[in-house]
C-alpha atoms as a PDB file:
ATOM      1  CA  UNK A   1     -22.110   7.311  15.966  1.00  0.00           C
ATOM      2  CA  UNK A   2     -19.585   8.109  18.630  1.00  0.00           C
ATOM      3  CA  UNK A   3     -16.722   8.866  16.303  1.00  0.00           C
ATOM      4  CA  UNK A   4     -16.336  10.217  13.170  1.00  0.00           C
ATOM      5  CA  UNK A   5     -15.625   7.810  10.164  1.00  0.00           C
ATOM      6  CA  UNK A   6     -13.650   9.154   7.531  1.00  0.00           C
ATOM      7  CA  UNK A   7     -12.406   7.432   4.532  1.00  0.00           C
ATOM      8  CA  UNK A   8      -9.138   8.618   2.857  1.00  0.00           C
ATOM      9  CA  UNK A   9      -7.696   7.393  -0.344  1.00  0.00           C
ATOM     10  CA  UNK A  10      -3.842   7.501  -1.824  1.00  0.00           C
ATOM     11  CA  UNK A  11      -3.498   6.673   1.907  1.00  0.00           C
ATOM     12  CA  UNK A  12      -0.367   4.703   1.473  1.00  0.00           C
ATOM     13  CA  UNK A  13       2.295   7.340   1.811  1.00  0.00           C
ATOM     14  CA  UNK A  14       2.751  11.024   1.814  1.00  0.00           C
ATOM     15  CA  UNK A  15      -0.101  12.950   1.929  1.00  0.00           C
ATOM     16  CA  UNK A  16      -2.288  10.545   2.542  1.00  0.00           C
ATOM     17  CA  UNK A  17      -0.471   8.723   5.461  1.00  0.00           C
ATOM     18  CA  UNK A  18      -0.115  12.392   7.308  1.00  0.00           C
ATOM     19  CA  UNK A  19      -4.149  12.843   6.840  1.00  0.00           C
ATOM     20  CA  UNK A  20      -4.489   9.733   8.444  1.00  0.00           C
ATOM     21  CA  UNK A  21      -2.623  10.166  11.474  1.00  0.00           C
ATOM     22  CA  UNK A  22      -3.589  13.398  12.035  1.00  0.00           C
ATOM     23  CA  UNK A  23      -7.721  12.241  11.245  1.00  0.00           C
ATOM     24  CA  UNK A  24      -6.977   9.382  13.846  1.00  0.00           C
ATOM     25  CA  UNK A  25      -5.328  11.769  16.297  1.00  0.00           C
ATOM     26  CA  UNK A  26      -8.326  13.709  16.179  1.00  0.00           C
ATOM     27  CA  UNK A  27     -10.685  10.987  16.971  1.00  0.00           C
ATOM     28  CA  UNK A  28     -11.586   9.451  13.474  1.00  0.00           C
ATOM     29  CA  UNK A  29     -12.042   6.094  13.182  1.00  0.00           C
ATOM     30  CA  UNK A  30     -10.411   5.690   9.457  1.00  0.00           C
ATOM     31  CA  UNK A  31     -10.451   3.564   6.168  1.00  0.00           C
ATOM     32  CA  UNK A  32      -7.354   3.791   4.607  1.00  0.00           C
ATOM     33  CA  UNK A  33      -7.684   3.382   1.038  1.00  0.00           C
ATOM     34  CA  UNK A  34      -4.430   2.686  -1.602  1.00  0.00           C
ATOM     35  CA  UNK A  35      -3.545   0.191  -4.347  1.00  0.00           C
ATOM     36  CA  UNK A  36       0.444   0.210  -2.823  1.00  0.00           C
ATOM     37  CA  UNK A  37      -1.339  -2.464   0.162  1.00  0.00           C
ATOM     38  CA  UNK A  38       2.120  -3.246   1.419  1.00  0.00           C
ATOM     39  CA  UNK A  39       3.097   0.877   2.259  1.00  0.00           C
ATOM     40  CA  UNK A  40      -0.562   0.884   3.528  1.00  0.00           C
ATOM     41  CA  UNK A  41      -0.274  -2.008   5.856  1.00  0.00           C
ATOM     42  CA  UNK A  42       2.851  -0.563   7.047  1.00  0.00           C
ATOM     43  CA  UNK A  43       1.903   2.946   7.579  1.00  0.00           C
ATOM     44  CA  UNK A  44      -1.356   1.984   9.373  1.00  0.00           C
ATOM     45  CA  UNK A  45      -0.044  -0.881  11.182  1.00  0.00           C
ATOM     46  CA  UNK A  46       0.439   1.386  14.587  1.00  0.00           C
ATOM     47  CA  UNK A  47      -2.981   2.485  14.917  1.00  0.00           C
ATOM     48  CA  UNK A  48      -4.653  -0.773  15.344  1.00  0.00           C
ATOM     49  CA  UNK A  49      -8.473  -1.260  15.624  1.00  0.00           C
ATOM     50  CA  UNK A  50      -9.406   2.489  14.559  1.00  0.00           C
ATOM     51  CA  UNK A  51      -7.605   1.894  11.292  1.00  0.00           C
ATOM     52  CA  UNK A  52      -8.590  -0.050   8.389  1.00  0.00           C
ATOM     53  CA  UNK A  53      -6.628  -0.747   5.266  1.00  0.00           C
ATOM     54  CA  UNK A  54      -8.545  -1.278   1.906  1.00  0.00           C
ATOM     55  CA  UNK A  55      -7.318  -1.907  -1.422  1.00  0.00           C
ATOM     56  CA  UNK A  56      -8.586   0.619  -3.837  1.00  0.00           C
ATOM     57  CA  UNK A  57      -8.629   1.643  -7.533  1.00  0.00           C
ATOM     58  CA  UNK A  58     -10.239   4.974  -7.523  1.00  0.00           C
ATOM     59  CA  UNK A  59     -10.983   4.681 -11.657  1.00  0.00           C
ATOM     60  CA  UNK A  60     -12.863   1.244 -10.415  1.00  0.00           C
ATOM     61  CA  UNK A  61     -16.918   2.197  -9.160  1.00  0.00           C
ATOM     62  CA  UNK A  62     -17.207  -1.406  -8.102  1.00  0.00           C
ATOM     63  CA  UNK A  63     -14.107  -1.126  -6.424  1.00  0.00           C
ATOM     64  CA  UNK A  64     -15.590   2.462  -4.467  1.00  0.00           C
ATOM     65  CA  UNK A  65     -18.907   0.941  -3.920  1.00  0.00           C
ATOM     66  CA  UNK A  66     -16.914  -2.429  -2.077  1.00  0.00           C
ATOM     67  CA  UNK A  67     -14.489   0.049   0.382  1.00  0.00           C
ATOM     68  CA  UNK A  68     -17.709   2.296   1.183  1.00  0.00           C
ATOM     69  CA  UNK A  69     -19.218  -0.825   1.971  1.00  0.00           C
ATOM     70  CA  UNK A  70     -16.723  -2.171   3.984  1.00  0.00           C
ATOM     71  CA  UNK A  71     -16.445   0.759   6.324  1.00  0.00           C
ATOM     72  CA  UNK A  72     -19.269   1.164   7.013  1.00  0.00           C
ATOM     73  CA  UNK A  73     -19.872  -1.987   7.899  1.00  0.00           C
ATOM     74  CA  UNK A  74     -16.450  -1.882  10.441  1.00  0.00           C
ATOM     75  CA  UNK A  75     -17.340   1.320  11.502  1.00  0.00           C
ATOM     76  CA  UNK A  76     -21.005   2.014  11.572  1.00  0.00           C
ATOM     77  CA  UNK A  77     -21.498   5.030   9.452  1.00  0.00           C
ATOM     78  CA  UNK A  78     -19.026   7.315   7.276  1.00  0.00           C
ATOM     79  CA  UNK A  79     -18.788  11.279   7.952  1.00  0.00           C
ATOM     80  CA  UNK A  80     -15.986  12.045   5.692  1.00  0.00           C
ATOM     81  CA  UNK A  81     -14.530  11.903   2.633  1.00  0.00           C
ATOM     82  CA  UNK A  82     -11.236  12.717   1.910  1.00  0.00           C
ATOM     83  CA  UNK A  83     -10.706  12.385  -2.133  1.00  0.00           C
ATOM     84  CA  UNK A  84      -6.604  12.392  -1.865  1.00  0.00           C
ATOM     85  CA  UNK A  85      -5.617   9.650  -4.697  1.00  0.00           C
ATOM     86  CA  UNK A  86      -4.047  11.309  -7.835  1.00  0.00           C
ATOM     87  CA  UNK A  87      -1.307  11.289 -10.315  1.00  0.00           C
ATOM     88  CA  UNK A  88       0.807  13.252 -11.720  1.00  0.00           C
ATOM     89  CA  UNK A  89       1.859  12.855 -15.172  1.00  0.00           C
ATOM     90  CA  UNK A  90       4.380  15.621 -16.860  1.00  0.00           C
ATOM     91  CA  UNK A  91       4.298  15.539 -20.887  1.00  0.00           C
ATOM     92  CA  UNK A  92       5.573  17.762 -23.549  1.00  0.00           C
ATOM     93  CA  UNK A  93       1.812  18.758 -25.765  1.00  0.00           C
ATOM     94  CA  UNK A  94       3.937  17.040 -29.019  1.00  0.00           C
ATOM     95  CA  UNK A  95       4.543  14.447 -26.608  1.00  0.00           C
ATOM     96  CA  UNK A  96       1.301  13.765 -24.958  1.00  0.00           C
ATOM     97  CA  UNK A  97      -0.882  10.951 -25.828  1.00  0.00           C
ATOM     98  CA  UNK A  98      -4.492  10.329 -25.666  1.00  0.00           C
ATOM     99  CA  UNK A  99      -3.669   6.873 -23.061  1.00  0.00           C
ATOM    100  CA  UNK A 100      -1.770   9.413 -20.710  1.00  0.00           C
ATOM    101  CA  UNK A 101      -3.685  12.310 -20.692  1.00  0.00           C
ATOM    102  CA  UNK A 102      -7.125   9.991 -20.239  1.00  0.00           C
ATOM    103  CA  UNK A 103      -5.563   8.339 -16.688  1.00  0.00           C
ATOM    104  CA  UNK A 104      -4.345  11.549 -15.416  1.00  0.00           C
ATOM    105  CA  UNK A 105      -8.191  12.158 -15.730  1.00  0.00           C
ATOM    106  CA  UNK A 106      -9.555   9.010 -14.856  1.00  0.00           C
ATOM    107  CA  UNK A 107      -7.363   9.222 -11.308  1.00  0.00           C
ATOM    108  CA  UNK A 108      -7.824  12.903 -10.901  1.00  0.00           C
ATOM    109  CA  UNK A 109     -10.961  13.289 -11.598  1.00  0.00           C
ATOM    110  CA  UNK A 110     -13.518  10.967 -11.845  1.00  0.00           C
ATOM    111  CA  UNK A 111     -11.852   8.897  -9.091  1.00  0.00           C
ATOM    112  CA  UNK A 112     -13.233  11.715  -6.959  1.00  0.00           C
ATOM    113  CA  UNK A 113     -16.720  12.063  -8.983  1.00  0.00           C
ATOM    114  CA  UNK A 114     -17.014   8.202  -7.987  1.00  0.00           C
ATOM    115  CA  UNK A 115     -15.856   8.535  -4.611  1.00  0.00           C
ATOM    116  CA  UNK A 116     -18.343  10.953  -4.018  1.00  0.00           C
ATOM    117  CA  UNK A 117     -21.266   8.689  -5.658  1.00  0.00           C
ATOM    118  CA  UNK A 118     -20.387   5.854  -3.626  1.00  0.00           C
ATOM    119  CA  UNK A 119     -20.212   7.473  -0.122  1.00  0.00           C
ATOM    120  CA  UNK A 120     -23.096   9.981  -0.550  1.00  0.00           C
ATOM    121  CA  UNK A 121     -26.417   7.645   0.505  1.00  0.00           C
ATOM    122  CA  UNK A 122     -24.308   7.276   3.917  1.00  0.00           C
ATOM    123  CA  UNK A 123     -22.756  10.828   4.356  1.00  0.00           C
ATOM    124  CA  UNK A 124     -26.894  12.049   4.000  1.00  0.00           C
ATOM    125  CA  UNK A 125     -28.194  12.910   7.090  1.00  0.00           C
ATOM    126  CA  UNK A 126     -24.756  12.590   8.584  1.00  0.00           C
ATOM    127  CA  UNK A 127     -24.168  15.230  11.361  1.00  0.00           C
ATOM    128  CA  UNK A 128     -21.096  17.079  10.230  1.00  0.00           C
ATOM    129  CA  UNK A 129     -20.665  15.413   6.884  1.00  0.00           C
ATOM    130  CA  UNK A 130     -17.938  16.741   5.027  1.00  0.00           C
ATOM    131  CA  UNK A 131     -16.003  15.851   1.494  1.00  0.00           C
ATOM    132  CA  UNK A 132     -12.491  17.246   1.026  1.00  0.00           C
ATOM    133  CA  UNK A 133     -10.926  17.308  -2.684  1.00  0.00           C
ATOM    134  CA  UNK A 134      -6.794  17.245  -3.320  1.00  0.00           C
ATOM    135  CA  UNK A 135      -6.430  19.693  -6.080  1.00  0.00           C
ATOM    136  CA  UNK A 136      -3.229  21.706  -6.774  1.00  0.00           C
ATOM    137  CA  UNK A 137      -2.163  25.310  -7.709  1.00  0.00           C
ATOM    138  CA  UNK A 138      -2.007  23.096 -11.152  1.00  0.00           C
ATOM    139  CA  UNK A 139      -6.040  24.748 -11.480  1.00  0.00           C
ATOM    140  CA  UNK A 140      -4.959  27.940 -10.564  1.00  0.00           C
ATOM    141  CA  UNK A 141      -2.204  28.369 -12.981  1.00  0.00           C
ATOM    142  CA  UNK A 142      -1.108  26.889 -15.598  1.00  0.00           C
ATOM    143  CA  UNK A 143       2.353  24.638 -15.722  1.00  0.00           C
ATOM    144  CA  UNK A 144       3.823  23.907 -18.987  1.00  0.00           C
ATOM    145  CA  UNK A 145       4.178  20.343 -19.700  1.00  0.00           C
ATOM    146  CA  UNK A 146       1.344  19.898 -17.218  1.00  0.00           C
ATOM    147  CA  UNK A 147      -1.757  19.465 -20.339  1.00  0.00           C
ATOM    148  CA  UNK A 148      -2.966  16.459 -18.529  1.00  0.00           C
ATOM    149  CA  UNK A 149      -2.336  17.356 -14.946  1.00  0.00           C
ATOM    150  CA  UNK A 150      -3.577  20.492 -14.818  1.00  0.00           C
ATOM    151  CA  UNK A 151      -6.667  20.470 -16.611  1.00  0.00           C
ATOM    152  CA  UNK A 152      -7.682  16.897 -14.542  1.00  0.00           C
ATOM    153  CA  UNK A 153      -6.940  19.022 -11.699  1.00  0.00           C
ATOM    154  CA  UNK A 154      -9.147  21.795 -12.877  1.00  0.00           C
ATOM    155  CA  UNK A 155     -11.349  19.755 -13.789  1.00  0.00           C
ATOM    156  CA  UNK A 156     -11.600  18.443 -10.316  1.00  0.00           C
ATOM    157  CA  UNK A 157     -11.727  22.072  -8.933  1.00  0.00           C
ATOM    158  CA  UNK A 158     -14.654  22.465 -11.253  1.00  0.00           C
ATOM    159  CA  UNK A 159     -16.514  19.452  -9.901  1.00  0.00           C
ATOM    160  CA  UNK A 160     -15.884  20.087  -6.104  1.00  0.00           C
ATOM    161  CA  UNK A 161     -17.712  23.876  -6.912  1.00  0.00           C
ATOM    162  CA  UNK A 162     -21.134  21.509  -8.249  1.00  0.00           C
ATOM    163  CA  UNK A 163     -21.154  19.625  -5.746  1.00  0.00           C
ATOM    164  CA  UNK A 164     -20.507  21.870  -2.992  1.00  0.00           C
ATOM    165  CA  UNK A 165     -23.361  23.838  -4.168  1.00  0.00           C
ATOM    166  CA  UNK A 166     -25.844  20.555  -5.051  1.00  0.00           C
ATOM    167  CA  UNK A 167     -25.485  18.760  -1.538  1.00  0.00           C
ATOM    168  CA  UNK A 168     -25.266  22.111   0.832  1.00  0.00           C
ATOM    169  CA  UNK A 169     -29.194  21.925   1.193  1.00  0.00           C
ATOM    170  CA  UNK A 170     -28.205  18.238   2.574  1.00  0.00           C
ATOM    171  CA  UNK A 171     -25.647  19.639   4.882  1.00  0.00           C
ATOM    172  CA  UNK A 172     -22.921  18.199   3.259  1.00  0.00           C
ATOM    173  CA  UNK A 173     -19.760  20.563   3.056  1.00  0.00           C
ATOM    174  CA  UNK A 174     -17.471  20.265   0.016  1.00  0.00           C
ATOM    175  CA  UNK A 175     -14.104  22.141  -0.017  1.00  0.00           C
ATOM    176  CA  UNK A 176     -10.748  21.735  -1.461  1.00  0.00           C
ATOM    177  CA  UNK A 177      -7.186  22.308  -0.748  1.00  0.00           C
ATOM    178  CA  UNK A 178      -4.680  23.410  -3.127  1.00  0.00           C
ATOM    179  CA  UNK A 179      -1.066  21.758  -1.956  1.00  0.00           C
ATOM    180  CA  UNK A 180       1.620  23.194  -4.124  1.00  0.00           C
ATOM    181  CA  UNK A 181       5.560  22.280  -3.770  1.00  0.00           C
ATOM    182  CA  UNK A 182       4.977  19.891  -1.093  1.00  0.00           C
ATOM    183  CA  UNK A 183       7.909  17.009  -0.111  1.00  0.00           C
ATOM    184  CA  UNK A 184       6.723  13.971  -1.209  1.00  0.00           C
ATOM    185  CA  UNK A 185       7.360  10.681  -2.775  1.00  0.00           C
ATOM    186  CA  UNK A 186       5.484  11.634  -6.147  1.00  0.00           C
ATOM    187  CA  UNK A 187       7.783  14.795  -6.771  1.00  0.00           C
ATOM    188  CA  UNK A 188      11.535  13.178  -7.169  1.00  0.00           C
ATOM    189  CA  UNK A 189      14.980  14.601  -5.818  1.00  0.00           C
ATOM    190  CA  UNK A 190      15.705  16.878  -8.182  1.00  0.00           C
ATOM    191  CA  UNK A 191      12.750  18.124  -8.404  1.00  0.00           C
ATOM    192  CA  UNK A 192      11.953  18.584  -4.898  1.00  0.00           C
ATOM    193  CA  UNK A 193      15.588  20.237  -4.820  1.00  0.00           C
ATOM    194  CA  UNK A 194      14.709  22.998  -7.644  1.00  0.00           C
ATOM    195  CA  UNK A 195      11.355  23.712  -6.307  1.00  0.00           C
ATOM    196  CA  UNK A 196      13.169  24.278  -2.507  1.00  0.00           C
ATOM    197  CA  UNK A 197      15.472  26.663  -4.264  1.00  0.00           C
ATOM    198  CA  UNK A 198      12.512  29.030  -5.935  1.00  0.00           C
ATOM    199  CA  UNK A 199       9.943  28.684  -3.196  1.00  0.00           C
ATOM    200  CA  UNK A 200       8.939  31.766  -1.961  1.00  0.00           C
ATOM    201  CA  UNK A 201       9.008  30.571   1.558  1.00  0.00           C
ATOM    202  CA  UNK A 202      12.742  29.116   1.067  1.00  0.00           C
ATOM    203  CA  UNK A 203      11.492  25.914   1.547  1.00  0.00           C
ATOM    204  CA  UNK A 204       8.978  22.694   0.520  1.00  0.00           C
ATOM    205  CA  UNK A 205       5.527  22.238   2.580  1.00  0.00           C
ATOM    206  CA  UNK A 206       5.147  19.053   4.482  1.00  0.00           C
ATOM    207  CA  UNK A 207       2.573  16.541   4.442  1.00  0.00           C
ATOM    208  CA  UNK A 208       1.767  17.154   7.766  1.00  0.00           C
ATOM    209  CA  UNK A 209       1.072  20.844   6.704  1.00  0.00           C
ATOM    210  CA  UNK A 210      -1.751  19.609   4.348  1.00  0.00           C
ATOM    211  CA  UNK A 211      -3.059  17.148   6.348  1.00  0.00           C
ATOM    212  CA  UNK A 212      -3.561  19.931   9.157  1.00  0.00           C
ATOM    213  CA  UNK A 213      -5.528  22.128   6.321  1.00  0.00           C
ATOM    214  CA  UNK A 214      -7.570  18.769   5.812  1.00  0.00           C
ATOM    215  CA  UNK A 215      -8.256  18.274   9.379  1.00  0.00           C
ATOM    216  CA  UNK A 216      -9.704  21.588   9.782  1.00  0.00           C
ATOM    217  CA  UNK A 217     -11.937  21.234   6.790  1.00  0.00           C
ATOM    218  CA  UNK A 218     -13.363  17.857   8.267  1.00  0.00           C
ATOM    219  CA  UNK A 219     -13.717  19.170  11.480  1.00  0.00           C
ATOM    220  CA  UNK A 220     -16.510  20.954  13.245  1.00  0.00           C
ATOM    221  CA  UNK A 221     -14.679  24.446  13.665  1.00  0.00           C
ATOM    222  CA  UNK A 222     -15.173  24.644   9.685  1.00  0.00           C
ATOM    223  CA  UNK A 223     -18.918  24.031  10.002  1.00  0.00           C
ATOM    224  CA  UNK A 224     -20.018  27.360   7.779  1.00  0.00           C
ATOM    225  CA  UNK A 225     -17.634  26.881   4.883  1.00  0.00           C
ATOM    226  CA  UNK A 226     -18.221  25.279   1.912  1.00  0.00           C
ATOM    227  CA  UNK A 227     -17.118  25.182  -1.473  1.00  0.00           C
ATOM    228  CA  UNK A 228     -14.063  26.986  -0.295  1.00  0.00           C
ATOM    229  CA  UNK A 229     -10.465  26.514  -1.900  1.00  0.00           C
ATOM    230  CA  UNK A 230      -7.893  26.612   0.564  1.00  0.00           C
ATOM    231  CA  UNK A 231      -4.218  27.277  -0.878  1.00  0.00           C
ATOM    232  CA  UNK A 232      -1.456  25.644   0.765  1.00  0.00           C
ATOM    233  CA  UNK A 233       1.876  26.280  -0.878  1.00  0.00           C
ATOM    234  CA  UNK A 234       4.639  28.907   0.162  1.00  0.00           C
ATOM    235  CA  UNK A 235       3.543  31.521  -1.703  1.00  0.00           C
ATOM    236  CA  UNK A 236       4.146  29.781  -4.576  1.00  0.00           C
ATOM    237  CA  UNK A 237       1.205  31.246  -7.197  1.00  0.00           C
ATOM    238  CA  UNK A 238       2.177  34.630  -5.934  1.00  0.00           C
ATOM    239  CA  UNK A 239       5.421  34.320  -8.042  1.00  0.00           C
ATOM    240  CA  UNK A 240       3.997  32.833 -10.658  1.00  0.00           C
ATOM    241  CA  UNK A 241       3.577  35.673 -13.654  1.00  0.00           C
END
């Protein structure tokens, strides 16, 4: 392998599109994994041959299974894994039913847990093999109106600490970052605009800010840390009480 391969999902926009371009600025061949395939074709569009675009439902294992397949079959091998897909779903507890709190799950969670399953035969006895995990300050503390968020997001903080610890004897490092107020597409206007106004820092975090964290985490210079959680957010949980 003369690059790294990393796959990437909810590559489409935000997030995702800024740990793309930074992971192909770097050197990373890339599979750039969404179910929004026209805001993935666009965003990836510039960075021809070294970037592929692959339709993805991360609640789908046949679906994981085909886009593991498929990259490794463009690419040669895979290296990383870069579980960014989720949702975020805001409910009242009286308000919350069983249909919406089971997807916030299903994205947030075992999304990842499948991810993960699909890519590990090829990320085995991968040099520098590393697995990345978007959680949120959501599983650090608690939100109201955030039942189904939070605890998927928890959950997933939960998982990324049992697998860190089952696949270290393989050499395969699992960490995750913990984005909090961040200006993107999934928070709206208003709500970016009261979150700016309480930061602690005075202001949102870009994408470009996590998908810095991200590169680090898949890169070489983070080669003795795993199962680390690595908070990116303003200061924000330092205000919470």
């Amino acid at each position: 392998m003369t690059q790294p391969v990393a796959l990437v999902t909810g590559a489409a926009r935000g997030q995702g599109a800024a740990i793309v371009a930074r992971l192909h600025a770097d050197g990373f061949q890339v599979a750039a994994c969404d179910l929004l395939l026209d805001e993935l074709h666009s965003s990836t569009a510039p960075y021809g041959d070294n970037v592929i675009a692959l339709e993805l439902d991360v609640t789908s294992e046949e679906q994981w299974n085909a886009v593991v397949a498929a990259t490794v079959v463009r690419f040669g091998a895979l290296s990383a894994l870069v579980n960014n897909a989720g949702v975020l779903h805001r409910a009242a507890l009286a308000d919350e039913t069983a249909a919406g709190f089971e997807n916030s799950w299903r994205v947030n969670c075992l999304g990842p847990f499948l991810g993960i399953r699909a890519a590990l035969p090829h990320l085995t006895g991968t040099e520098g093999a590393a697995i990345v995990n978007t959680c949120s300050t959501s599983a650090i503390r608690p939100f109201p109106n955030h039942a189904a968020y939070g605890s998927s997001k928890w959950a997933l903080r939960g998982l990324t600490q049992a697998v860190a610890v089952e696949l270290a004897p393989a050499g395969i490092r699992v960490n995750a970052v913990f984005p909090g107020p961040i200006a993107t597409p999934m928070l709206d206007e208003r709500t970016q605009t009261r979150l700016a106004e309480t930061s602690t820092a005075g202001r949102l975090g870009t994408p470009t800010e996590v998908a810095d964290a991200v590169a680090f985490l898949v890169s070489e210079k983070a080669s003795f840390i795993t199962g680390s959680e690595l908070v990116i957010d303003g200061g924000q949980i330092l205000r919470i009480g």
